[in-house]
N, C-alpha and C. Protein backbone atom coordinates (compact mmCIF):
# COMPACT_ATOMS: atom_id res chain seq x y z
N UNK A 1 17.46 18.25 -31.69
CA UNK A 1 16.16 18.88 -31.58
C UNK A 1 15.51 18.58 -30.23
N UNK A 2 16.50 18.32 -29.06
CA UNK A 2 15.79 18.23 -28.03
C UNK A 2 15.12 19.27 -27.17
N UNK A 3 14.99 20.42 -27.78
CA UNK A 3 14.12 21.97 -27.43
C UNK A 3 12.69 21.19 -27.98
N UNK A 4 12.72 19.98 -28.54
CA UNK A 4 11.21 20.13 -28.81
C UNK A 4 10.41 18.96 -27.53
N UNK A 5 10.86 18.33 -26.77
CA UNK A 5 10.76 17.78 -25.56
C UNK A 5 10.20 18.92 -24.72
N UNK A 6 10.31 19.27 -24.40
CA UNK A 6 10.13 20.69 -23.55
C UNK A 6 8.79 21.08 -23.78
N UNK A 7 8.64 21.18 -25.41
CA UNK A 7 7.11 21.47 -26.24
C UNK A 7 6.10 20.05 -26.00
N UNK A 8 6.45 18.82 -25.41
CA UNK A 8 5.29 17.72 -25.29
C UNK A 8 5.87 16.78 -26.09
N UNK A 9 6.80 16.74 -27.01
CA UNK A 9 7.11 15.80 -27.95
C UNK A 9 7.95 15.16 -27.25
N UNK A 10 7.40 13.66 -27.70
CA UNK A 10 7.84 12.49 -27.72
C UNK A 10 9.14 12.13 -27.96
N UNK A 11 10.01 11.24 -27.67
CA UNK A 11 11.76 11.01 -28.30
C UNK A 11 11.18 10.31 -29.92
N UNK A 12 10.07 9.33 -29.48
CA UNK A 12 9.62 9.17 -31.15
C UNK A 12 8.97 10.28 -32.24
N UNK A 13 8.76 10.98 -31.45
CA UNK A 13 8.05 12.13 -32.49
C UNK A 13 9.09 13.12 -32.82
N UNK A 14 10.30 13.35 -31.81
CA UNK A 14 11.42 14.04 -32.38
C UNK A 14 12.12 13.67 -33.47
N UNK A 15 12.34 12.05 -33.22
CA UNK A 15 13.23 11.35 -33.72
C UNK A 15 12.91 11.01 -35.36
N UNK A 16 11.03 11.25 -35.43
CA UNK A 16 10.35 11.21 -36.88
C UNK A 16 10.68 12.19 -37.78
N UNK A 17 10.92 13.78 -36.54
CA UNK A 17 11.19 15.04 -37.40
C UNK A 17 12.33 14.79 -37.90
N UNK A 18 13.32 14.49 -37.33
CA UNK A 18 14.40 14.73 -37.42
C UNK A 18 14.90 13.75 -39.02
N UNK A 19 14.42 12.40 -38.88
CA UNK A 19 14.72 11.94 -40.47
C UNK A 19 13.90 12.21 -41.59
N UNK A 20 12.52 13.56 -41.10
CA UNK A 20 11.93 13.97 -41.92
C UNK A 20 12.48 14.86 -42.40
N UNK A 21 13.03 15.77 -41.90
CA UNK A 21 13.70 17.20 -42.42
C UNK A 21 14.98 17.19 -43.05
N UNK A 22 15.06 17.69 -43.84
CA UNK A 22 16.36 17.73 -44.71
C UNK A 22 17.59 18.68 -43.67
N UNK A 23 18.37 18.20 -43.84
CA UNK A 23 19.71 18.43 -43.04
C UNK A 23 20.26 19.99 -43.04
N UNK A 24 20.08 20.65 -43.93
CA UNK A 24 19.95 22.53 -43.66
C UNK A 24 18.91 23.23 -43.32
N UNK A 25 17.75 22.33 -43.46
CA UNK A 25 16.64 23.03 -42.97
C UNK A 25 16.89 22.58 -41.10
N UNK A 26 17.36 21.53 -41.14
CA UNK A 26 17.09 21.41 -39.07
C UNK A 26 18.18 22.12 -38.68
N UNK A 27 19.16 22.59 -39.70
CA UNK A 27 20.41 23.21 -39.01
C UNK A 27 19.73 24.67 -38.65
N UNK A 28 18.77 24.80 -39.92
CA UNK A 28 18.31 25.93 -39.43
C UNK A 28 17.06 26.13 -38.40
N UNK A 29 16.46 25.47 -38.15
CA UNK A 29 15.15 25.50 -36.55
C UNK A 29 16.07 25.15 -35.99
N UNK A 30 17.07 24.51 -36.03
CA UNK A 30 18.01 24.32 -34.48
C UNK A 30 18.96 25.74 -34.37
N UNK A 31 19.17 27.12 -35.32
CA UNK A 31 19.69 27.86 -34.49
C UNK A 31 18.55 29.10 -34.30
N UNK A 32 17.09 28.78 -34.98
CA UNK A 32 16.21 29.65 -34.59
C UNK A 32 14.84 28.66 -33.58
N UNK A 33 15.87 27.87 -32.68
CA UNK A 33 14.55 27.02 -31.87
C UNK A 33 13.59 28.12 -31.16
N UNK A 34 14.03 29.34 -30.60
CA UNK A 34 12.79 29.89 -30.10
C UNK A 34 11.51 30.66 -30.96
N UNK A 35 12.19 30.88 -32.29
CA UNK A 35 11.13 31.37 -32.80
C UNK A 35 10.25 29.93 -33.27
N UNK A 36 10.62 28.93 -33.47
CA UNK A 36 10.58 27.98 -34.00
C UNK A 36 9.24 27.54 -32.76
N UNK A 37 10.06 27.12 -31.57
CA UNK A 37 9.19 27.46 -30.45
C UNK A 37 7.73 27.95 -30.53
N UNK A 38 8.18 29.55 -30.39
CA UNK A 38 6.98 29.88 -30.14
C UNK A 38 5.64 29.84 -31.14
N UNK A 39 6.46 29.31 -32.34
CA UNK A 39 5.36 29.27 -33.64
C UNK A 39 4.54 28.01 -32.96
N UNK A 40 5.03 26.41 -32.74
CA UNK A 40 4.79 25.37 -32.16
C UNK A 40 3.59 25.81 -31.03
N UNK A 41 3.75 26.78 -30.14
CA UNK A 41 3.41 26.86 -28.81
C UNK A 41 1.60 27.58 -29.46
N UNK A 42 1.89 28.49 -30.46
CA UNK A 42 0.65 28.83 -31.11
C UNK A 42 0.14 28.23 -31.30
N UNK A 43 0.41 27.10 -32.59
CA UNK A 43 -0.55 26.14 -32.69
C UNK A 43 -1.11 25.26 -32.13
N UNK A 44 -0.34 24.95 -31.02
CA UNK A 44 -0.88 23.85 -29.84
C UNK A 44 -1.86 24.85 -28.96
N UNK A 45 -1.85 26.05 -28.30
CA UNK A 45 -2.18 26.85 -28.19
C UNK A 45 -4.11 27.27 -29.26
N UNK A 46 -3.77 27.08 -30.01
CA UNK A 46 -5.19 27.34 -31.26
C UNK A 46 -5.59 25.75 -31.16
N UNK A 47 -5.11 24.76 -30.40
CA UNK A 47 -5.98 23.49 -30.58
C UNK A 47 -5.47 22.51 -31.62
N UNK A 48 -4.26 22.68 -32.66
CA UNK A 48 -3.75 21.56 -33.34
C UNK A 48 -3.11 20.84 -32.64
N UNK A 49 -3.57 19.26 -32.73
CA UNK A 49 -3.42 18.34 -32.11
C UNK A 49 -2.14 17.55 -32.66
N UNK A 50 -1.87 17.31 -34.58
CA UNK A 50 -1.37 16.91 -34.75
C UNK A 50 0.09 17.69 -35.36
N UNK A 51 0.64 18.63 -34.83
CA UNK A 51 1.82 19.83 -34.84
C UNK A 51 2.99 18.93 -35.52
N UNK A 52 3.29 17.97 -34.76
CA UNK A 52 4.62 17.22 -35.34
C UNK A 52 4.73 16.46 -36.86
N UNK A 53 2.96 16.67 -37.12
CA UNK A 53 3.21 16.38 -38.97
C UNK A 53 3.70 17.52 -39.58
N UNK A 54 2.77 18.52 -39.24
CA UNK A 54 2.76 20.07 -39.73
C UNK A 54 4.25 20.48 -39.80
N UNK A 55 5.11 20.32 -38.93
CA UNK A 55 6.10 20.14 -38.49
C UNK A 55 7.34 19.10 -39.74
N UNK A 56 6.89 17.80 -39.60
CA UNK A 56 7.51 17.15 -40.70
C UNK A 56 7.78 17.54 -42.18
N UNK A 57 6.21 18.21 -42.40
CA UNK A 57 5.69 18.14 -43.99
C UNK A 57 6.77 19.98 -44.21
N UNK A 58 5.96 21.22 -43.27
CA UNK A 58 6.20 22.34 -43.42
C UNK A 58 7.13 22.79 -42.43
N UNK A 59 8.55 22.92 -42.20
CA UNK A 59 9.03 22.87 -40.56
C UNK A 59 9.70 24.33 -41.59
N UNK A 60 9.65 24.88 -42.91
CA UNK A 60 10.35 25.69 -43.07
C UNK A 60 9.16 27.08 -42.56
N UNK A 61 8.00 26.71 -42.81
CA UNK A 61 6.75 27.44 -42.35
C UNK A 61 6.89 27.75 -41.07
N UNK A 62 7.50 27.25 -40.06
CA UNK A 62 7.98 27.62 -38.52
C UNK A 62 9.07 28.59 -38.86
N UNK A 63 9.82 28.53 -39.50
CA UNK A 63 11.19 29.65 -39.40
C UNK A 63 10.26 31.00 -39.47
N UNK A 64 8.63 31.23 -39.94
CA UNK A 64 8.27 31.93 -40.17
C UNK A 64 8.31 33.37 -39.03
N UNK A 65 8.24 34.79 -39.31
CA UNK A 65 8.08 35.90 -38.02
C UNK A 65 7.04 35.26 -37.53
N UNK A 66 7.11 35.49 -36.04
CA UNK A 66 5.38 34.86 -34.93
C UNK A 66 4.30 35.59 -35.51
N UNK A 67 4.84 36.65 -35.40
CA UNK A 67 3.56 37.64 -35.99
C UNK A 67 2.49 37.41 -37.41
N UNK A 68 3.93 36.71 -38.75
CA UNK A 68 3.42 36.60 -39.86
C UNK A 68 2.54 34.93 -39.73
N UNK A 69 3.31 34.54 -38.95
CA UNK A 69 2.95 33.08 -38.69
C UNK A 69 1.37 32.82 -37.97
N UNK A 70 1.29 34.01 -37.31
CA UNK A 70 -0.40 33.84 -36.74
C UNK A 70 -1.28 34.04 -37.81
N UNK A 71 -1.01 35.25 -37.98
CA UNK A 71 -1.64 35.88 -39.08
C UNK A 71 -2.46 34.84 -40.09
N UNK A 72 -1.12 34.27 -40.63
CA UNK A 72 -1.43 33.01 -41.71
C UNK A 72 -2.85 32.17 -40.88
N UNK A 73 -3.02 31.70 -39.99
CA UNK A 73 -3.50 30.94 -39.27
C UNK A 73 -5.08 32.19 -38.97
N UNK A 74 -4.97 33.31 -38.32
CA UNK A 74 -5.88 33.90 -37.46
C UNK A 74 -7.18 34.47 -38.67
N UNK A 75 -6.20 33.99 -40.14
CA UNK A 75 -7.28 35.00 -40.79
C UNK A 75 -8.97 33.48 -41.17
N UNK A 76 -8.30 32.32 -40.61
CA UNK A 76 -9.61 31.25 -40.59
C UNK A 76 -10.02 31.55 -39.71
N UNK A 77 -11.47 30.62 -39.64
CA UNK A 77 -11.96 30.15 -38.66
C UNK A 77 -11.60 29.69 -38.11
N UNK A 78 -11.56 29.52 -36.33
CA UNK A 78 -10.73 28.57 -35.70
C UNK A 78 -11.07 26.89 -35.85
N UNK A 79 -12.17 26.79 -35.42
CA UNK A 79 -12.92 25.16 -35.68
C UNK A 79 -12.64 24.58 -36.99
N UNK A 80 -12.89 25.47 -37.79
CA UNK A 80 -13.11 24.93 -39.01
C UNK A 80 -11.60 24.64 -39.59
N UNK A 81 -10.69 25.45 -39.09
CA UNK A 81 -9.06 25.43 -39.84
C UNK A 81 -8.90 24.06 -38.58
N UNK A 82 -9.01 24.00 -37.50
CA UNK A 82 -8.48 22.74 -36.93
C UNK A 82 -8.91 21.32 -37.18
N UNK A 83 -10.23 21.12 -37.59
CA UNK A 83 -10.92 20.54 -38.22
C UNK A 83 -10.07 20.04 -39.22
N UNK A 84 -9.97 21.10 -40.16
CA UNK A 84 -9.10 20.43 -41.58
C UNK A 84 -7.54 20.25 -41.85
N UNK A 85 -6.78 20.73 -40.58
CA UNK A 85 -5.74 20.76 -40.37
C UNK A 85 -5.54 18.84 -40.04
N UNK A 86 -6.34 18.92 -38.86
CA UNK A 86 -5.85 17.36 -38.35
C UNK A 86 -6.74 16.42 -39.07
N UNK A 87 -7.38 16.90 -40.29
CA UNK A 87 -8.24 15.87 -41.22
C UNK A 87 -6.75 15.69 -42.18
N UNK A 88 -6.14 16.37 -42.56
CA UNK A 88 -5.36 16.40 -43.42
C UNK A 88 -4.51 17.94 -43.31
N UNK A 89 -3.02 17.44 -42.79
CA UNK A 89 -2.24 18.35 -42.45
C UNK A 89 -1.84 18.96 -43.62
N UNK A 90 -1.44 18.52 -45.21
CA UNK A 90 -1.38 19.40 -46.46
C UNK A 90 -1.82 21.10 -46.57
N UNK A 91 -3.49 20.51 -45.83
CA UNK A 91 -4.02 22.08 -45.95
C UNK A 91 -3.03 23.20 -45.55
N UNK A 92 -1.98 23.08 -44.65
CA UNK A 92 -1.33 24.59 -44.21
C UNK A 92 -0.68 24.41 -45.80
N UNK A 93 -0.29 24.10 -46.24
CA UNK A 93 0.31 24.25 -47.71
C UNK A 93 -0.65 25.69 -48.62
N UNK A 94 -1.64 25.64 -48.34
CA UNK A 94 -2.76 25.99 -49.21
C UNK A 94 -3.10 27.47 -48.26
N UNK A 95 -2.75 27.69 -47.00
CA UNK A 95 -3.05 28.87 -46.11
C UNK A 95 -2.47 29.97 -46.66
């Protein structure tokens, strides 16, 4: 998962995903890293600070289309969804 270096992450914050995610799910963001990518680049992009939980907890939520993947996100408020995102990353569960 070293495409996610590139994105700001840490070798420790890779290295967290990586024994977070179950072993067919990273097979799979590792052969869709750019969509995977550009989902990442959104949310850092909209102001989530803490991506690499979001990431841990929901990394199948990244395989998502970019398009469907904003969407999910664009139909909050911005403040208020980042707010409760990095209060408690669960909430994308609930989007």
């Amino acid at each position: 998962m070293t495409f996610l270096k590139e994105l700001g992450f840490t070798d420790e914050m890779i290295s967290e995903i990586e024994n977070n995610i179950p072993s067919l799910l990273k097979e799979e963001v590792l052969d869709a890293k750019d969509l995977v990518s550009s989902n990442i680049k959104f949310l850092k992009d909209l102001g989530i600070t803490n991506v690499s939980e979001a990431i841990m907890s929901y990394a199948d939520m990244f395989l998502m289309d970019t398009i469907k993947f904003e969407e999910v996100f664009n139909k909050y408020d911005r403040e208020d969804l980042i707010k409760k995102i990095e209060k408690n990353v669960a909430i994308i569960e609930h989007l």
